[in-house]
C-alpha atoms as a PDB file:
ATOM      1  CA  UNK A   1       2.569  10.907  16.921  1.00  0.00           C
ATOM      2  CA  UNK A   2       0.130  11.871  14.541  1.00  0.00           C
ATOM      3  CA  UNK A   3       1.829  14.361  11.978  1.00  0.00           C
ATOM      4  CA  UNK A   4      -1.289  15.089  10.065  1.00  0.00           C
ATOM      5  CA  UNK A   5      -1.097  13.015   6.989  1.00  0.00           C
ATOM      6  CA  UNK A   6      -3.271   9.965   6.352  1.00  0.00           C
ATOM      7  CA  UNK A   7      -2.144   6.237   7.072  1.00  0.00           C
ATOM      8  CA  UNK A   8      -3.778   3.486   5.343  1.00  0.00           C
ATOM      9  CA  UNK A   9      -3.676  -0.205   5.282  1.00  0.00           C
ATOM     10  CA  UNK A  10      -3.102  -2.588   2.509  1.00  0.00           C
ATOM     11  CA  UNK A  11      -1.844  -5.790   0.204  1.00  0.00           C
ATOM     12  CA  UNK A  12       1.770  -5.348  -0.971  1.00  0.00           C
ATOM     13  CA  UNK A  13       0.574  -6.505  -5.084  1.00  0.00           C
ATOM     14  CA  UNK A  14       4.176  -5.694  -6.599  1.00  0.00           C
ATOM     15  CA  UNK A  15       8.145  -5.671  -4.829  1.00  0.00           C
ATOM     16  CA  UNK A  16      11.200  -4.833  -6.225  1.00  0.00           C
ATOM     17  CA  UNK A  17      12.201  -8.447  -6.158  1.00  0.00           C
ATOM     18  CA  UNK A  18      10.795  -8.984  -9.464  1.00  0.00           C
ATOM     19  CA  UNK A  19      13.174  -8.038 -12.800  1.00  0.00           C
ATOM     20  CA  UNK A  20      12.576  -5.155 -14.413  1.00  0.00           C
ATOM     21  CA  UNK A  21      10.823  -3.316 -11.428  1.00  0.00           C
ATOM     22  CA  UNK A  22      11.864  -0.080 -10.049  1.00  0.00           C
ATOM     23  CA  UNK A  23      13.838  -0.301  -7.365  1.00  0.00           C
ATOM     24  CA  UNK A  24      12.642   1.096  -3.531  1.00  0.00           C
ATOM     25  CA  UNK A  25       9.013   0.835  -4.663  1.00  0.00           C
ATOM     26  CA  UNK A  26       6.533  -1.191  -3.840  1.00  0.00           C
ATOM     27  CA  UNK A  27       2.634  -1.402  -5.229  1.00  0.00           C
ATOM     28  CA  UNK A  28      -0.282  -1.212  -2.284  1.00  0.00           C
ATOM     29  CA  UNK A  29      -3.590  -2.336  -2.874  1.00  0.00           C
ATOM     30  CA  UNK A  30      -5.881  -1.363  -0.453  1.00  0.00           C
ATOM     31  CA  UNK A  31      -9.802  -2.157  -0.316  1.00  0.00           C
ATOM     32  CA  UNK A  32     -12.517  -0.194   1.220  1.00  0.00           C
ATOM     33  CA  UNK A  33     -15.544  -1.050   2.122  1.00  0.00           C
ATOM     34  CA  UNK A  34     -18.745   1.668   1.959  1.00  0.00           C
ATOM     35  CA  UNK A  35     -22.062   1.355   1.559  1.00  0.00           C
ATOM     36  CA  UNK A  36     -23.932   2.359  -1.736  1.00  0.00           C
ATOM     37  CA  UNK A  37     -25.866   5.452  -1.192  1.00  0.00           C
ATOM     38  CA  UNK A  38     -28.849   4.592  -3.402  1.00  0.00           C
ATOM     39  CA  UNK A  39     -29.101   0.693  -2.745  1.00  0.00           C
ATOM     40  CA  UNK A  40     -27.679  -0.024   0.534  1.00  0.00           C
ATOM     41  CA  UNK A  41     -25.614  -2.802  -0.664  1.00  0.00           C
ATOM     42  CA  UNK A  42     -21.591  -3.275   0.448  1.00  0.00           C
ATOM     43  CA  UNK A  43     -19.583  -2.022  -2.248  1.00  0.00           C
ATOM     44  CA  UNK A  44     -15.760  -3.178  -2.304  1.00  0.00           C
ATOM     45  CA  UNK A  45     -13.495  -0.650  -4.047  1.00  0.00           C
ATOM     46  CA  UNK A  46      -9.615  -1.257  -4.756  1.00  0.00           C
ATOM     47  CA  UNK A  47      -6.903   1.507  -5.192  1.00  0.00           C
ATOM     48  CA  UNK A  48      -3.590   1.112  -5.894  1.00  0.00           C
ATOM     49  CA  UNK A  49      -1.140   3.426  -4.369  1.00  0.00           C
ATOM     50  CA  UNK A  50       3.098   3.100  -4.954  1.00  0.00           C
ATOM     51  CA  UNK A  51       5.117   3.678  -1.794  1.00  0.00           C
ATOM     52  CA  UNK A  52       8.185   3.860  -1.078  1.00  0.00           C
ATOM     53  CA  UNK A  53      10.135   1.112   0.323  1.00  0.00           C
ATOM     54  CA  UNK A  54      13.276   2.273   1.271  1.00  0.00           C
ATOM     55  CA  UNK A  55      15.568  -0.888   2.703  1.00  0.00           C
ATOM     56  CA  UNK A  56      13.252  -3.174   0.080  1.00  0.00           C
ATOM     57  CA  UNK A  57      12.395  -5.529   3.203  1.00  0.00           C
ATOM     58  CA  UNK A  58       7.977  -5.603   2.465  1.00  0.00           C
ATOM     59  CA  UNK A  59       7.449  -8.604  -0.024  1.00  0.00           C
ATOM     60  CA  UNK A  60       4.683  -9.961  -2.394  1.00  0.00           C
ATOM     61  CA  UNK A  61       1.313 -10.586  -0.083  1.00  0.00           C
ATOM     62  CA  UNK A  62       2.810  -8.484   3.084  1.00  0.00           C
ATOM     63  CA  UNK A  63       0.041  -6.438   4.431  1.00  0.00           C
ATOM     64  CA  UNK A  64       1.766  -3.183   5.189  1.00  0.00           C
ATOM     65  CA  UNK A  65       1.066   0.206   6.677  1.00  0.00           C
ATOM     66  CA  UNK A  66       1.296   3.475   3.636  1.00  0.00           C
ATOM     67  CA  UNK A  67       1.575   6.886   4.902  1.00  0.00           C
ATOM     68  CA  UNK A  68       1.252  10.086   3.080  1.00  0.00           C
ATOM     69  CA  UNK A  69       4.552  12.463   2.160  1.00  0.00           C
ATOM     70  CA  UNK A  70       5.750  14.899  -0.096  1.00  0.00           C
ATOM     71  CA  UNK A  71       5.497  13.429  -4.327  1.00  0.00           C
ATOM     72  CA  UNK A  72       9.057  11.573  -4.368  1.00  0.00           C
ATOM     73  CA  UNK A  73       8.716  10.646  -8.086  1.00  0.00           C
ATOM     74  CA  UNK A  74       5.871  10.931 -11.275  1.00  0.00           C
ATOM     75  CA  UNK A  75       3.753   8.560  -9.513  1.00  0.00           C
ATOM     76  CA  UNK A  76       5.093   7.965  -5.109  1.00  0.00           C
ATOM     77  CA  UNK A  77       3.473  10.211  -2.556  1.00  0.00           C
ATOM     78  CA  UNK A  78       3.135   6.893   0.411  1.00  0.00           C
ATOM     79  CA  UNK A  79       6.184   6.004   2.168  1.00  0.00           C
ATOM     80  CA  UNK A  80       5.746   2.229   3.834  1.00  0.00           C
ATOM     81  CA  UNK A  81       5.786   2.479   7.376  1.00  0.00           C
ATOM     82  CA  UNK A  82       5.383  -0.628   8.860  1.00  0.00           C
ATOM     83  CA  UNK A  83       4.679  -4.093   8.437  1.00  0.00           C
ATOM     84  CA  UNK A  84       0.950  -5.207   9.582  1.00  0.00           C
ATOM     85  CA  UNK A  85       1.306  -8.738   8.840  1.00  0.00           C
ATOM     86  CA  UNK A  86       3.083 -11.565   6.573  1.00  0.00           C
ATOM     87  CA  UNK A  87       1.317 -14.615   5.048  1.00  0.00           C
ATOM     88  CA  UNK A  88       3.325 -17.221   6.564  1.00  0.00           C
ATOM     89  CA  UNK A  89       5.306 -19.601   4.118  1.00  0.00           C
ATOM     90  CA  UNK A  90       4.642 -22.794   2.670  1.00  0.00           C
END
């Protein structure tokens, strides 16, 4: 199952439910969490990664599954894999 590429987790920040958005894309946040070699501390770091999102079914808050491909446009190289969880609705 493992094909070699990396898979990370993260916060769906941006869908293509929003006007004016490029379609099939969607905008993963994810945070890690490493420990500052000179003070020791916890640091929190955020990245932001596009993926692509090919049936448009992840939405705003989903926390979904990225996993490294070939560059599909100027900025996509993550294609959205699976869905981790969803925030439930109010």
């Amino acid at each position: 199952m493992n094909s070699g590429r990396r898979h990370l987790v993260g916060r769906v920040i941006n869908d293509t439910s929003s006007p004016g958005r490029a379609q099939k894309t969607i905008v993963v946040e994810v945070v890690r969490r490493f420990r500052d070699p000179f003070y020791g501390k916890y640091v929190k770091q955020r990245k932001r990664f596009h993926a692509h999102d090919e049936k448009s079914e992840y939405k705003k808050n989903d926390m979904v599954e990225i996993r490294e491909s070939r560059p599909l446009s100027a900025t996509k190289r993550w294609v959205a894999v699976r869905l981790v969880e969803r925030p439930p609705e109010v």
